[in-house]
Protein backbone atom coordinates (compact mmCIF):
# COMPACT_ATOMS: atom_id res chain seq x y z
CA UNK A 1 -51.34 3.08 -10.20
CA UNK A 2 -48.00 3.60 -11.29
CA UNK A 3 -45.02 5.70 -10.43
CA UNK A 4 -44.36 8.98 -11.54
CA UNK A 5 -41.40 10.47 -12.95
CA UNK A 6 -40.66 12.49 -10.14
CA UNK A 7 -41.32 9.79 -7.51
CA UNK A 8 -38.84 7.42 -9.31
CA UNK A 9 -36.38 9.97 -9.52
CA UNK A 10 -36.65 10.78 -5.88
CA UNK A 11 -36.08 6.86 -4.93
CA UNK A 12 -33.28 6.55 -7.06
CA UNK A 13 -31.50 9.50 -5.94
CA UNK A 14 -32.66 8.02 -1.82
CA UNK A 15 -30.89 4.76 -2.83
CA UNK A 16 -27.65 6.38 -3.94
CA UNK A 17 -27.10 8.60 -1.42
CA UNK A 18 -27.50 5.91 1.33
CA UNK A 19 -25.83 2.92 -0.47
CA UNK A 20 -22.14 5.30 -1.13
CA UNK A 21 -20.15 5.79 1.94
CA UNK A 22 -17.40 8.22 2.39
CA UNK A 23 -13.61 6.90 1.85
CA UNK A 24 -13.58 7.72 5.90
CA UNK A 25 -16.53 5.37 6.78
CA UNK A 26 -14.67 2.82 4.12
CA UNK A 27 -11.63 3.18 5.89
CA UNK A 28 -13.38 2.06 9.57
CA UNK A 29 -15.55 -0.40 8.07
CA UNK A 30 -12.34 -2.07 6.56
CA UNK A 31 -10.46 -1.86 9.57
CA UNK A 32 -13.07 -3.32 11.74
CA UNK A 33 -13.43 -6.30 9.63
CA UNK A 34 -9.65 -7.14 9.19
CA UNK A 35 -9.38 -6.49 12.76
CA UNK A 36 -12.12 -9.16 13.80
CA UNK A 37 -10.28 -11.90 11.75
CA UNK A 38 -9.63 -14.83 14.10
CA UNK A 39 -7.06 -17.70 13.56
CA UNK A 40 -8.79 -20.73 12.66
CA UNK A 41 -8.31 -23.71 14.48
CA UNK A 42 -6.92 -26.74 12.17
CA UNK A 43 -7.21 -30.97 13.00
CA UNK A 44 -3.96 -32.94 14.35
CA UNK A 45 -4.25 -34.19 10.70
CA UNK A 46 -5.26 -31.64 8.51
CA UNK A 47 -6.11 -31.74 5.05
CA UNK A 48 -5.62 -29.47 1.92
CA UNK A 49 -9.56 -29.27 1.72
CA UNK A 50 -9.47 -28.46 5.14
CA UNK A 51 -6.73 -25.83 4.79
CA UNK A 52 -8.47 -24.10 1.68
CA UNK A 53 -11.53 -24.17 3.34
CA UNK A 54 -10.50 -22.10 6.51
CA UNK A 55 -7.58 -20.27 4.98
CA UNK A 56 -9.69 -18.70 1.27
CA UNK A 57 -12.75 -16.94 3.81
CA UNK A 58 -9.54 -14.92 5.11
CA UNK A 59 -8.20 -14.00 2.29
CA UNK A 60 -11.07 -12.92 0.82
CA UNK A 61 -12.14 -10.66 3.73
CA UNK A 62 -8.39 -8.73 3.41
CA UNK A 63 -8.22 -8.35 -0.33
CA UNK A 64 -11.56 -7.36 -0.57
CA UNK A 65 -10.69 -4.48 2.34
CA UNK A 66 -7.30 -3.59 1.30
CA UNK A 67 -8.59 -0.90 -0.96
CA UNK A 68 -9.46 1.17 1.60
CA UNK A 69 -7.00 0.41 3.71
CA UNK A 70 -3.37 2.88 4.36
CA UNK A 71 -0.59 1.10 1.70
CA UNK A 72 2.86 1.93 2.30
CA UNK A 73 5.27 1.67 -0.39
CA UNK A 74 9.00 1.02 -0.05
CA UNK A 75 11.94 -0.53 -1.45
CA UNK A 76 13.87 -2.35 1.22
CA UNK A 77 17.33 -5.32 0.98
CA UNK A 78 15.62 -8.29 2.37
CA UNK A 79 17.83 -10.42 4.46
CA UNK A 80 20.30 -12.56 2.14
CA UNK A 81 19.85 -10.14 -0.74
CA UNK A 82 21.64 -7.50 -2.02
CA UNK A 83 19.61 -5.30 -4.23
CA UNK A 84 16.14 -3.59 -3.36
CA UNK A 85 13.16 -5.27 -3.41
CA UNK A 86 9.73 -3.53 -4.26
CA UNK A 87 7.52 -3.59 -1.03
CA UNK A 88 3.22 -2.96 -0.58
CA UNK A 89 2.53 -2.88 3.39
CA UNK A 90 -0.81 -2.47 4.24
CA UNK A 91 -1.69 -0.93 7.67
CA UNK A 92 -4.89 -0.40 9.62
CA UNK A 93 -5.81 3.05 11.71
CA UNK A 94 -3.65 1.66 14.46
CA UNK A 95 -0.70 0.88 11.80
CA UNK A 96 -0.93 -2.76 12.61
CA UNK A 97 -0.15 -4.94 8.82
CA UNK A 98 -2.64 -6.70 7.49
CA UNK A 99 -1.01 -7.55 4.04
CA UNK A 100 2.16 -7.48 2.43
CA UNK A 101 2.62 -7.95 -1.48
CA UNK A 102 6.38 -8.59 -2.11
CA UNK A 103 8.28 -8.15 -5.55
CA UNK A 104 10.28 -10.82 -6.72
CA UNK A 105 12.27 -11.15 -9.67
CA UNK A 106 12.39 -13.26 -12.90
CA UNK A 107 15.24 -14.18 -14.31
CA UNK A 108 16.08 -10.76 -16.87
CA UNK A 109 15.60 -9.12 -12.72
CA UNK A 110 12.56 -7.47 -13.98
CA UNK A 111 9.72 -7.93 -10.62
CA UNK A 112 7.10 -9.23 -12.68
CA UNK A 113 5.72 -11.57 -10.35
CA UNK A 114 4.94 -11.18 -6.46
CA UNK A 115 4.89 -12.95 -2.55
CA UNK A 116 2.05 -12.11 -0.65
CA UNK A 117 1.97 -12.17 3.63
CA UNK A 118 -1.55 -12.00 5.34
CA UNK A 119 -1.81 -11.40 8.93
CA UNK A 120 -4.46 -11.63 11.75
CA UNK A 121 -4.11 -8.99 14.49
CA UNK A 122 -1.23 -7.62 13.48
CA UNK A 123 0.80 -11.08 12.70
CA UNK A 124 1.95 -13.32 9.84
CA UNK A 125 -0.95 -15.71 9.60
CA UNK A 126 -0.30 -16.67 6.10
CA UNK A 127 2.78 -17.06 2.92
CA UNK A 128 1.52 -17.49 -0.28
CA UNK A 129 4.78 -17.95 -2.03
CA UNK A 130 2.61 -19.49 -5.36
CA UNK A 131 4.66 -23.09 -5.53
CA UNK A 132 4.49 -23.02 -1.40
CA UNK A 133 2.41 -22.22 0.75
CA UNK A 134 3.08 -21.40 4.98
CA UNK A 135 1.30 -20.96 8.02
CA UNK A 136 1.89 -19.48 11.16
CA UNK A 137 0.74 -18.96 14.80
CA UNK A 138 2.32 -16.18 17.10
CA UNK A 139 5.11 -15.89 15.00
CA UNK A 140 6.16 -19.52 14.68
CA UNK A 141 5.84 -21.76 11.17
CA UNK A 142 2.92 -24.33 11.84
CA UNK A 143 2.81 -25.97 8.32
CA UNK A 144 4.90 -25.85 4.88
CA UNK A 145 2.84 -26.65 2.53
CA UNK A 146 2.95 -27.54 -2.04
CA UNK A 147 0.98 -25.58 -4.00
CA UNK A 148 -1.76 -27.48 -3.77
CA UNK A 149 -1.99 -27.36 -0.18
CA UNK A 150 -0.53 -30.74 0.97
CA UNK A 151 2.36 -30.71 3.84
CA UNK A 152 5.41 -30.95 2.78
CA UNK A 153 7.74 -33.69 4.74
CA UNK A 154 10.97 -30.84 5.50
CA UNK A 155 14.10 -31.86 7.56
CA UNK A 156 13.72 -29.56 11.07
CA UNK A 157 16.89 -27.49 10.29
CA UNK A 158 15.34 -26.49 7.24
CA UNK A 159 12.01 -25.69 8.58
CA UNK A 160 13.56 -23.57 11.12
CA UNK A 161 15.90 -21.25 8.86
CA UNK A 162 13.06 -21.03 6.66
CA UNK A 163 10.36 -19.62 9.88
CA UNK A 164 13.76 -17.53 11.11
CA UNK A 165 13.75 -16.25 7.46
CA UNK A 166 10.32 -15.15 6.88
CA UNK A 167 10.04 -13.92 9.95
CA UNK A 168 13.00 -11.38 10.00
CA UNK A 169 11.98 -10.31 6.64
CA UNK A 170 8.53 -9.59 7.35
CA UNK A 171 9.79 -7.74 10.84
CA UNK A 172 11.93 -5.93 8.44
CA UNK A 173 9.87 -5.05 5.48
CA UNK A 174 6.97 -3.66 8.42
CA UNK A 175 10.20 -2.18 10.30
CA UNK A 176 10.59 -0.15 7.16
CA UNK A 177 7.25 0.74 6.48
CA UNK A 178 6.13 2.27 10.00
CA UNK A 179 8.53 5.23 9.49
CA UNK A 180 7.02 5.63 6.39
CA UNK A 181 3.26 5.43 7.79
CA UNK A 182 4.36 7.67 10.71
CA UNK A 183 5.70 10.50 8.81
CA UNK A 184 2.82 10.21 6.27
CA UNK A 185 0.15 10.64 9.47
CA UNK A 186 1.53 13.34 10.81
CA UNK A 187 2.10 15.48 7.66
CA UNK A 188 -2.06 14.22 7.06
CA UNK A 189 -2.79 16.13 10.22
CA UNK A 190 -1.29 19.43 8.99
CA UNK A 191 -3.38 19.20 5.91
CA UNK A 192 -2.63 18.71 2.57
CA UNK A 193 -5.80 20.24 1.21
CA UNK A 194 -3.97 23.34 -0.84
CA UNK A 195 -1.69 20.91 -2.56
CA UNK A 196 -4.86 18.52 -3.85
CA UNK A 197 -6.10 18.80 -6.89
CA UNK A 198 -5.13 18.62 -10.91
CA UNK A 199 -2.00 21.11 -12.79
CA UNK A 200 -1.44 21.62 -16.16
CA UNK A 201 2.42 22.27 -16.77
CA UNK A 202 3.04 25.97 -18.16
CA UNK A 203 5.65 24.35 -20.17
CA UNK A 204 3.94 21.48 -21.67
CA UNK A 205 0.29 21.92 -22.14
CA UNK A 206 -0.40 18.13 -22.43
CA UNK A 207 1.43 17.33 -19.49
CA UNK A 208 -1.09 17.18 -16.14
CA UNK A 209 0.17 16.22 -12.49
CA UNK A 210 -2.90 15.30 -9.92
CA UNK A 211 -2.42 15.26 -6.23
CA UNK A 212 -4.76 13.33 -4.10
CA UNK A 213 -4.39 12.20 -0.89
CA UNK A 214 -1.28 10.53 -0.58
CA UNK A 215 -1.35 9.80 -4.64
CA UNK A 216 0.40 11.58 -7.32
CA UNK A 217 -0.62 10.84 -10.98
CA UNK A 218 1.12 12.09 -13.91
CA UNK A 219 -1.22 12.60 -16.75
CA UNK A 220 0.23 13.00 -20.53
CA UNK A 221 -2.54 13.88 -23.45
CA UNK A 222 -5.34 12.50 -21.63
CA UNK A 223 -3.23 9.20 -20.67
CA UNK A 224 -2.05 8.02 -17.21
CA UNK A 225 1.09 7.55 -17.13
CA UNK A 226 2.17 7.12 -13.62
CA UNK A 227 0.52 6.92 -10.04
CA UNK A 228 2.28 6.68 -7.08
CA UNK A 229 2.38 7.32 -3.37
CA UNK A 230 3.68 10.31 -2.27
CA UNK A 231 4.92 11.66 1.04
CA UNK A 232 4.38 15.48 2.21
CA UNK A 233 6.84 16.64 4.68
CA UNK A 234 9.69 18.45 6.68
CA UNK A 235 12.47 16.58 4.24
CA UNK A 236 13.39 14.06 1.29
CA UNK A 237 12.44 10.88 2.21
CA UNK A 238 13.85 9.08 -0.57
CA UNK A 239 17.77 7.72 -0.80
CA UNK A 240 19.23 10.10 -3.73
CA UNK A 241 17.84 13.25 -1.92
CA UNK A 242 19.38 13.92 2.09
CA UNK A 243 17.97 17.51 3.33
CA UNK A 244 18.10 18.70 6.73
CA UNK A 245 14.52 19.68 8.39
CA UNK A 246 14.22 23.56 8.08
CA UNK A 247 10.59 24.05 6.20
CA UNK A 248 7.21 22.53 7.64
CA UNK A 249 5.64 20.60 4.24
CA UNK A 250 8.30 22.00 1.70
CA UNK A 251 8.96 18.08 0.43
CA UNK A 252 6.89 16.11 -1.60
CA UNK A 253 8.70 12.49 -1.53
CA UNK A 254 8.20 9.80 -4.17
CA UNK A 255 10.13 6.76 -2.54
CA UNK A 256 9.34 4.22 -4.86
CA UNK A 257 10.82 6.06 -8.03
CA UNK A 258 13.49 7.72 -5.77
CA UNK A 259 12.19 11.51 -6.22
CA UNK A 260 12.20 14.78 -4.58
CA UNK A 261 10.95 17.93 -4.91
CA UNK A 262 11.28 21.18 -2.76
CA UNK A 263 7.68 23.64 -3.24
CA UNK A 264 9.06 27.13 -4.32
CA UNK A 265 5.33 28.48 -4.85
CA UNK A 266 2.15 27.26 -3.70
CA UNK A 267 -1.06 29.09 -3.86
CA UNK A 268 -4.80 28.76 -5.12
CA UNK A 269 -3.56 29.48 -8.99
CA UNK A 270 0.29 28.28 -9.50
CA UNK A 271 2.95 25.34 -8.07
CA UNK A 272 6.55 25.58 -8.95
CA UNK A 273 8.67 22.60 -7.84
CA UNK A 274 11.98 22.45 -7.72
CA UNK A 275 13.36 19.00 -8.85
CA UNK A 276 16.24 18.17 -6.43
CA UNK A 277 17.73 15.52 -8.52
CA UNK A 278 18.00 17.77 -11.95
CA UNK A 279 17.62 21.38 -10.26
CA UNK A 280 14.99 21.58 -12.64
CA UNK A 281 11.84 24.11 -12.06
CA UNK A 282 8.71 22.64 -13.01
CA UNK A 283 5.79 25.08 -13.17
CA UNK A 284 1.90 24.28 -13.04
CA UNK A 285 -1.34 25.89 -13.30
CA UNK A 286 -4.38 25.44 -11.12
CA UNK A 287 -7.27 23.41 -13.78
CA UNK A 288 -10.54 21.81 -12.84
């Protein structure tokens, strides 16, 4: 006999509603796995089969997780640099890193390509600088490595300024990131919920800002133009704008392209934000 309509329908509907999770169940599931990573354990002689083989089932477990993982965006002067370098920082619930994705520049200074740091419980596990390649264990460099995974024969001074330099950057670049994560949890506690949601500019019909969680996405004639993280707070937390603390959640903070804006009116129907940088008012209308 076969199915009916209806009874199709009802099994369909059964399999969705158990097989989509909520971003918060996401989150844990992602932060249990990342947290259960161990380091593997490598031959006195390894090879780059072996080291592919151990290292790719840990890499694949983080970037497949990251998504629902807290990101923390920042621009930060590395050590032996002088202008900022774009920073990613991915933390778990208990703001330990479990990847890093590091701008670095071509030669017009554009960042068009990237660095990425793993980590296992909270520590650098691996550099995947593309043409090299390094591991660590508690904090010290255990192998240099080519691109395609073979050791590299390095003098000892160099391999220690390069493990002193890795490490002090990727202390700093998490150094820099924590504030970020800690003022972004506590604002989350206070609640963000009337802020969330899509405006449509009084001035500029095609122009639509959405707030998310901790996103911000500017939307112009049906286009996305720009997402990025934002932070809700007491104060600017960006460089051009310095405030004093005086208004619970008056800030929204857009670190990345150094922006600030101060909430003059915030209710079901209308946002006005002030634009600290231009004294600008910028005026919105609730839309669904």
């Amino acid at each position: 006999m076969k199915p009916t309509l209806l009874k199709i329908s009802t099994i369909l509907i059964s399999i969705f509603i158990f097989s989509c999770n909520s971003p918060k169940e996401n989150q844990e599931e992602a932060v249990k796995n990342v947290l259960s990573l161990t380091y593997p354990e490598f031959s006195a002689t390894p090879t780059p089969e072996e080291f592919k083989e151990k290292i790719a089932p840990i890499i694949d477990v983080i970037n497949d997780e990251v998504s629902d993982l807290i990101p923390v965006e920042k621009k930060i002067i590395l050590t032996n640099e002088k202008s900022e370098t774009p920073v990613t920082v991915w933390f778990a619930n208990d703001s330990k890193p479990v990847k890093i994705k590091m701008g670095v520049a071509d030669n017009s200074g554009a960042f068009t390509k990237s660095f990425e740091y793993y980590f296992i419980d909270g520590k650098v596990f691996f550099v995947d600088a593309k043409a090299t390649k390094y591991i660590f264990r508690n904090d010290y460099l255990k192998f240099w490595l080519d691109e395609n995974y073979t050791i590299n024969t390095i003098k000892e001074a160099d391999f220690n300024a390069k493990e002193k330099n890795i490490i002090q950057n990727v202390f700093l670049m998490i150094s820099e990131a924590v504030v970020n994560l800690e003022v972004k949890n506590i604002e989350d506690d206070k609640s963000n919920n009337d802020l969330h949601g899509k405006w449509q500019s009084l001035d500029d019909a095609s122009s639509v800002i959405v707030f998310e969680e901790n996103r911000k996405i500017e939307i112009y004639n049906d286009k996305e133009i720009a997402n990025s993280i934002y932070i809700r707070s007491n104060k600017c937390q960006n460089k051009s704008n310095v405030t004093n603390e005086k208004e619970t959640n008056k800030y929204i903070s857009v670190e990345q392209d150094d922006l600030c804006f101060y909430i003059l009116k915030l209710d079901e129907t209308y946002l006005e934000l002030n634009h600290l940088s231009t004294g600008n008012t910028l005026r919105f209308k609730r839309i669904k």
